[in-house]
N, C-alpha and C. Protein backbone atom coordinates (compact mmCIF):
# COMPACT_ATOMS: atom_id res chain seq x y z
N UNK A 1 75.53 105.87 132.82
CA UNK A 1 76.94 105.54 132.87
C UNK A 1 77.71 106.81 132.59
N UNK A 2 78.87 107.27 133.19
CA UNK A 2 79.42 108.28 133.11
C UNK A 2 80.40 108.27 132.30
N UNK A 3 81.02 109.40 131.86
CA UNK A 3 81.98 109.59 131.36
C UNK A 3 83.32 109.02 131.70
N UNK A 4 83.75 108.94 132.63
CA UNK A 4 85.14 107.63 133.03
C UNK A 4 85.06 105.97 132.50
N UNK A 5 83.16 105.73 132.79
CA UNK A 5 82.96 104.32 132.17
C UNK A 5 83.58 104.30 130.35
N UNK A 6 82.49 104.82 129.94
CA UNK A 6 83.01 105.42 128.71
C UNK A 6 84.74 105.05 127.81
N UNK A 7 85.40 105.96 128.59
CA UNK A 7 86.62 106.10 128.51
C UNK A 7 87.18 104.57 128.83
N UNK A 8 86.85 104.18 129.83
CA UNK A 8 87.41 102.71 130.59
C UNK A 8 87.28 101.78 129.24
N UNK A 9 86.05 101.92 128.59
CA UNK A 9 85.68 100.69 127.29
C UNK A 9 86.42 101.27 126.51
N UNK A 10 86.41 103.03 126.02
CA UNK A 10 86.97 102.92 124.35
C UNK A 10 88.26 102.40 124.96
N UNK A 11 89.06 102.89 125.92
CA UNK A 11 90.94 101.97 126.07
C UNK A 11 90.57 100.71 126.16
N UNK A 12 89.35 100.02 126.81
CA UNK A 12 89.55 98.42 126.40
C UNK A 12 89.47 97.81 124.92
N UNK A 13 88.90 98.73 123.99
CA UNK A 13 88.41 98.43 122.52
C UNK A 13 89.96 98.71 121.99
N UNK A 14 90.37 100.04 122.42
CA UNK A 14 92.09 100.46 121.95
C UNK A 14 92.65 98.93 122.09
N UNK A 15 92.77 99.31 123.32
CA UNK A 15 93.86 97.67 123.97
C UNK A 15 93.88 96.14 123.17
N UNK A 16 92.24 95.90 122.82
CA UNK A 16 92.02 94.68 122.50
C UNK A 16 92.74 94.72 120.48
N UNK A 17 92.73 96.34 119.83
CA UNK A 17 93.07 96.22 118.57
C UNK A 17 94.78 96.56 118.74
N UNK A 18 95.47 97.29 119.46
CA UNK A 18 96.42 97.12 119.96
C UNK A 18 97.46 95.91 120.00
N UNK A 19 96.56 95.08 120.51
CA UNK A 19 97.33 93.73 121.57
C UNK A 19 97.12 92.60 120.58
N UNK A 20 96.45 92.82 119.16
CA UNK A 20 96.26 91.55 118.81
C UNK A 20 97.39 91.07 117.86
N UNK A 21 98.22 92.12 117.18
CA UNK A 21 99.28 91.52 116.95
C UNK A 21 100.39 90.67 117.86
N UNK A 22 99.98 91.33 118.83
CA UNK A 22 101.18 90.50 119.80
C UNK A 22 100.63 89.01 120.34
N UNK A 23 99.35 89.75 120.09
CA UNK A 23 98.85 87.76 120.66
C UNK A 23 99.71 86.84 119.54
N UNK A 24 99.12 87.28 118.11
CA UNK A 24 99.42 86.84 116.78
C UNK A 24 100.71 86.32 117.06
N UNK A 25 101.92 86.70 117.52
CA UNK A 25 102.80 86.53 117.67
C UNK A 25 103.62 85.58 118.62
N UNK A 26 102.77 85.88 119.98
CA UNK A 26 103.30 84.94 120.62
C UNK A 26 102.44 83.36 120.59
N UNK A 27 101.36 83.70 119.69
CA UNK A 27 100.46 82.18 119.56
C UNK A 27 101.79 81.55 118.67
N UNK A 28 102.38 82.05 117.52
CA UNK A 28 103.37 81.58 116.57
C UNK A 28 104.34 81.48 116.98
N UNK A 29 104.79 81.77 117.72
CA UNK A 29 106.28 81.43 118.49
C UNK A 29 105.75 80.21 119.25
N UNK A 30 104.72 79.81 119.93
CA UNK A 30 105.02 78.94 120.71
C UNK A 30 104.57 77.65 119.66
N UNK A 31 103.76 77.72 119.14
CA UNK A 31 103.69 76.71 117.76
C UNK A 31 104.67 76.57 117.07
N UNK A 32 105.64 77.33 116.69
CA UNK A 32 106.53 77.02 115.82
C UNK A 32 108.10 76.45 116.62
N UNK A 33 108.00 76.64 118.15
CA UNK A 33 108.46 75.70 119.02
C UNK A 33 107.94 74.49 118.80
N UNK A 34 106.93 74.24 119.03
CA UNK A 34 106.00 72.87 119.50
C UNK A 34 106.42 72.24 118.09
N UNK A 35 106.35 72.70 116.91
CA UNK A 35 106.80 72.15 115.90
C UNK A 35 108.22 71.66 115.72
N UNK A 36 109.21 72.77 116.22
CA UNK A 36 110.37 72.35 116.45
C UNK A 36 111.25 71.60 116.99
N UNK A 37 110.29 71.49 118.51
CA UNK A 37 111.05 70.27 119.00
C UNK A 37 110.83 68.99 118.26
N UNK A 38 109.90 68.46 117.58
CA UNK A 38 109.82 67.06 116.91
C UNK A 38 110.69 67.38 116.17
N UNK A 39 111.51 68.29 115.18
CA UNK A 39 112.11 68.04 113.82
C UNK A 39 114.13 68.17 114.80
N UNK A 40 114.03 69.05 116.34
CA UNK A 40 114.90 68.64 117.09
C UNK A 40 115.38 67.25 117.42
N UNK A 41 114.43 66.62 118.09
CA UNK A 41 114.57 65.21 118.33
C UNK A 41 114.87 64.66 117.67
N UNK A 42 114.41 65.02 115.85
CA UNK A 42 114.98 63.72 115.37
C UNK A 42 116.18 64.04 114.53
N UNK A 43 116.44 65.24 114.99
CA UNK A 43 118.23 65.55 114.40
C UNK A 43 119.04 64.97 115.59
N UNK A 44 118.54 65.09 116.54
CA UNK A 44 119.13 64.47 117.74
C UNK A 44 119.28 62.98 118.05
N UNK A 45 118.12 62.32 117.54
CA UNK A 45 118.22 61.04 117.36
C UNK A 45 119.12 60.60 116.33
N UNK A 46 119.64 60.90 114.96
CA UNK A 46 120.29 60.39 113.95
C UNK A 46 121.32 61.10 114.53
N UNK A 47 122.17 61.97 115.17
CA UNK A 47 123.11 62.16 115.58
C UNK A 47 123.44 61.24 116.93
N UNK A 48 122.62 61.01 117.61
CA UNK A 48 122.99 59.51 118.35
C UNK A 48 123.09 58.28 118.13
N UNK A 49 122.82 58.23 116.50
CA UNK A 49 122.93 57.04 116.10
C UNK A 49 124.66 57.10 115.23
N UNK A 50 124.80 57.92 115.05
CA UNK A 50 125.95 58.40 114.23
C UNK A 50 127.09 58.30 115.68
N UNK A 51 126.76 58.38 116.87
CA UNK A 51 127.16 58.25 117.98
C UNK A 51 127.54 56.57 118.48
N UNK A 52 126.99 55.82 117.90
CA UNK A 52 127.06 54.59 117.88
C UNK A 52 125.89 54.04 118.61
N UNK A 53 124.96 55.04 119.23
CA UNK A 53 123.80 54.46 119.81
C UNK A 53 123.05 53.31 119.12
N UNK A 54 122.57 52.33 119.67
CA UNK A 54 122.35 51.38 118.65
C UNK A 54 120.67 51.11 119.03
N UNK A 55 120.11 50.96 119.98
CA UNK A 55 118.37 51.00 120.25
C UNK A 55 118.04 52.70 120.47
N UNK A 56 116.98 52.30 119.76
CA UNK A 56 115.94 53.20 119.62
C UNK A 56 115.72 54.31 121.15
N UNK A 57 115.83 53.39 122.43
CA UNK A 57 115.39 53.89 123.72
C UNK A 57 116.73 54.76 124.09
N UNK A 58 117.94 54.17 123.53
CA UNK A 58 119.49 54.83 123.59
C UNK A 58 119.38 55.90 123.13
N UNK A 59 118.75 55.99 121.82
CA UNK A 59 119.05 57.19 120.78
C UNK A 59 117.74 58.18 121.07
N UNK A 60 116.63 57.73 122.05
CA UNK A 60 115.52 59.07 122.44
C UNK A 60 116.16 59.22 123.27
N UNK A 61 117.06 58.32 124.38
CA UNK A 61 117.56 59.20 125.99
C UNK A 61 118.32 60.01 125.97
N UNK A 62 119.34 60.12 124.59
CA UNK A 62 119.75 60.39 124.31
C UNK A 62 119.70 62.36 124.05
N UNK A 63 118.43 62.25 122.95
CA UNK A 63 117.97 63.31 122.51
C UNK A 63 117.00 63.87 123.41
N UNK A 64 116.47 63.73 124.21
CA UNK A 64 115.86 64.01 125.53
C UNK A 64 116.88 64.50 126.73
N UNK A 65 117.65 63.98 126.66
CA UNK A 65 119.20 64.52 127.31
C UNK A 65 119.58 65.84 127.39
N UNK A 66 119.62 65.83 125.83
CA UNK A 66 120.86 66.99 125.28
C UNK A 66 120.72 68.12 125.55
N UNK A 67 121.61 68.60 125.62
CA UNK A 67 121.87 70.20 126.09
C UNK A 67 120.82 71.12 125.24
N UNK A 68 120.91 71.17 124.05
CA UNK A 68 120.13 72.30 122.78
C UNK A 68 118.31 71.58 123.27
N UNK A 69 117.55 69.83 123.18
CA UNK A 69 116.74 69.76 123.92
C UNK A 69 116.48 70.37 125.14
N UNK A 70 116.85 70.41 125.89
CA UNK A 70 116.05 71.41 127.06
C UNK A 70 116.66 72.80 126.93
N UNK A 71 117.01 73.70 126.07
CA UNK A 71 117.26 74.69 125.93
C UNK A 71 116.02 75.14 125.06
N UNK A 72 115.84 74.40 123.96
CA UNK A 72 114.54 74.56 123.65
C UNK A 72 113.44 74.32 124.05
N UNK A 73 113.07 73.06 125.05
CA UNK A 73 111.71 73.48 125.93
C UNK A 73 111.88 74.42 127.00
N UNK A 74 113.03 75.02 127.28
CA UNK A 74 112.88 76.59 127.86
C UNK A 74 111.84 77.34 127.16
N UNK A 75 113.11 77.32 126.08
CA UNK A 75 112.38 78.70 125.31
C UNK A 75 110.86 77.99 124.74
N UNK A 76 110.40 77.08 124.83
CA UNK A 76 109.20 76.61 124.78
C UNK A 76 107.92 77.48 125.64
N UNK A 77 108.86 77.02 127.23
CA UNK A 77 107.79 77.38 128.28
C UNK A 77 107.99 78.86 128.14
N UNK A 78 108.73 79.60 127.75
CA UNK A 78 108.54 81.08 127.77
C UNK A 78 107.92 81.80 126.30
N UNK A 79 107.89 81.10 125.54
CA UNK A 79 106.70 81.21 124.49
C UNK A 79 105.17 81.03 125.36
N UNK A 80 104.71 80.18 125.81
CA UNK A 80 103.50 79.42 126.21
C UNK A 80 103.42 80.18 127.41
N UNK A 81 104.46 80.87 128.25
CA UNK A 81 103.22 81.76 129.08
C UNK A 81 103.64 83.12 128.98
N UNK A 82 104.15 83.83 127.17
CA UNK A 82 104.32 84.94 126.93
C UNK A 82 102.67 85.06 126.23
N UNK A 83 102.23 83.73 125.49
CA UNK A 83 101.02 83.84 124.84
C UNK A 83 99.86 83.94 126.20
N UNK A 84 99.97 82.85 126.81
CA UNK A 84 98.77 83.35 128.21
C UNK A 84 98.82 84.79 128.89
N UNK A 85 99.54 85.10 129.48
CA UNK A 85 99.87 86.15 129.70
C UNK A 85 98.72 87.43 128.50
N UNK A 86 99.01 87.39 127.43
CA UNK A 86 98.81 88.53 126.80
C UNK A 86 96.83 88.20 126.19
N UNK A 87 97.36 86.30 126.11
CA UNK A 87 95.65 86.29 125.91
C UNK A 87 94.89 86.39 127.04
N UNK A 88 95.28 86.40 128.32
CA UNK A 88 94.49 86.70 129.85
C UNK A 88 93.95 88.30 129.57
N UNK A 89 95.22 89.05 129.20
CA UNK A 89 94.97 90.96 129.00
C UNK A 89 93.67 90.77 128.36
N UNK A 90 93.62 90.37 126.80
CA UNK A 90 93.08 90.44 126.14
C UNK A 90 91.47 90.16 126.59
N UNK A 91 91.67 88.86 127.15
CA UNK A 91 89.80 88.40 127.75
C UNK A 91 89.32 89.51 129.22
N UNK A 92 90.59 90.12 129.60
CA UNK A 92 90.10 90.90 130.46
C UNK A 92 89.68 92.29 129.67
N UNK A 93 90.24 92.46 129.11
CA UNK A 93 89.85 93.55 128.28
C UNK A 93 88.17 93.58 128.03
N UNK A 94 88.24 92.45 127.10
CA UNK A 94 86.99 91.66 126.43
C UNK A 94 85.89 91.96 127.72
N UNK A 95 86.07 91.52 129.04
CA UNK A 95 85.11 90.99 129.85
C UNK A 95 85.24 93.02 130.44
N UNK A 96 85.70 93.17 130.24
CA UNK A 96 85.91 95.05 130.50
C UNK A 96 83.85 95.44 129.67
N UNK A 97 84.67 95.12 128.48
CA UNK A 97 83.48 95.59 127.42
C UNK A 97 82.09 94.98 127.48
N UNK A 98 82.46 93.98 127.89
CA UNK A 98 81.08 93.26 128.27
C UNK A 98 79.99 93.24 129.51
N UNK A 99 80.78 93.88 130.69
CA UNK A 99 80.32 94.39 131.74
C UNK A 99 79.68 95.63 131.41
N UNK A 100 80.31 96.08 130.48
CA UNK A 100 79.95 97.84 130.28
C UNK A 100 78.25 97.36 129.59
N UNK A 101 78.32 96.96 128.34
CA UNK A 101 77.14 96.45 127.66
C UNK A 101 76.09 96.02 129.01
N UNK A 102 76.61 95.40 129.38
CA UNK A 102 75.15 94.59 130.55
C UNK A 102 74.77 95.74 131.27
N UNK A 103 75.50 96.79 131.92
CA UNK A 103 74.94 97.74 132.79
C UNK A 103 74.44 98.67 131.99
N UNK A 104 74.71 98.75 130.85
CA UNK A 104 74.22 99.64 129.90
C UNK A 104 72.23 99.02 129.31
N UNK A 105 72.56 97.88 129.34
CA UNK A 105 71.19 97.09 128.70
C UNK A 105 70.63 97.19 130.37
N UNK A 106 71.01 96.95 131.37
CA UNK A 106 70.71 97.16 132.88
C UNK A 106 69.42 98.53 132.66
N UNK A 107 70.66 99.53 132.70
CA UNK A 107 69.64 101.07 132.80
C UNK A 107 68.58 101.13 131.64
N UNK A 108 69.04 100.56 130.52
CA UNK A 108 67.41 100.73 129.58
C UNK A 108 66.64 100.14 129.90
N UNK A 109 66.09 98.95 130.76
CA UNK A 109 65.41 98.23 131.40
C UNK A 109 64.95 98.78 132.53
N UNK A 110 65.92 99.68 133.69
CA UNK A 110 65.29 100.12 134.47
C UNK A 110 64.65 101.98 133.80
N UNK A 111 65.09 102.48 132.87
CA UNK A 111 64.50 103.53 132.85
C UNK A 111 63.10 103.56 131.80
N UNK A 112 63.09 102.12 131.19
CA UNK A 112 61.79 101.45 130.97
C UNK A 112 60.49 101.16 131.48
N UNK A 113 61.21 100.51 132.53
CA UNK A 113 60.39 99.99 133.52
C UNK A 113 60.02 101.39 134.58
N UNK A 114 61.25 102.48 134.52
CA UNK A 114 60.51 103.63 135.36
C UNK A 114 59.52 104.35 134.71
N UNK A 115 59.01 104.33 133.37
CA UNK A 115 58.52 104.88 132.28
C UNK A 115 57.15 104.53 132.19
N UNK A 116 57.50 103.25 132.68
CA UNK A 116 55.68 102.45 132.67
C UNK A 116 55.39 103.18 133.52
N UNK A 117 55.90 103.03 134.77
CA UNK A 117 55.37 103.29 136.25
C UNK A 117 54.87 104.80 136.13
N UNK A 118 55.17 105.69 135.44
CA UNK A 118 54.75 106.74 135.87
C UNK A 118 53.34 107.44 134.81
């Protein structure tokens, strides 16, 4: 394996210690969405009830409606594919390093096996 391979893994090893705060980050942003919208809804629901909404199905269509609800499953869906996005880098990275290993365990096998032979 040459010297460019080499180089190709240590930047995938860089990349993968690099990138993991940001995974860290966007895994928590989109969880702490996913958390948010339930404690949304149900500020949204007691404000539709304060609205005079009077069933239950009034006061979710309500909060399912609202303007700040789908402003936050925006910013939901752009949490959730800021985290894919960076965990895709990451397994490519990963599968970088792991290709390298197999062709590497590859040639000790064949310069093994050329070793017997001669």
């Amino acid at each position: 394996m040459g010297e460019s391979a080499i180089k190709s893994v240590e930047h995938a090893l860089i990349y993968l210690r690099d990138q993991s705060e940001s995974f860290a980050k966007a895994k928590s942003d989109r969880v702490y969405l996913e958390q948010f919208r339930k404690s949304k809804k149900a500020m949204l629901i007691i404000e539709a009830q304060q609205l005079g909404k009077k069933t239950i199905q009034e006061r979710e269509s309500y909060a399912y409606a609202h303007k700040e609800y789908a402003e936050l499953l925006d910013g939901l869906k752009i949490a959730v594919e800021n985290e894919e996005v960076v965990k895709f880098k990451l397994k490519a990275a990963e599968l970088r390093i792991e290709i390298w290993r197999t062709q590497q365990a590859n040639q000790r096998s064949e310069y093994r096996a050329g070793s017997l032979n001669t």
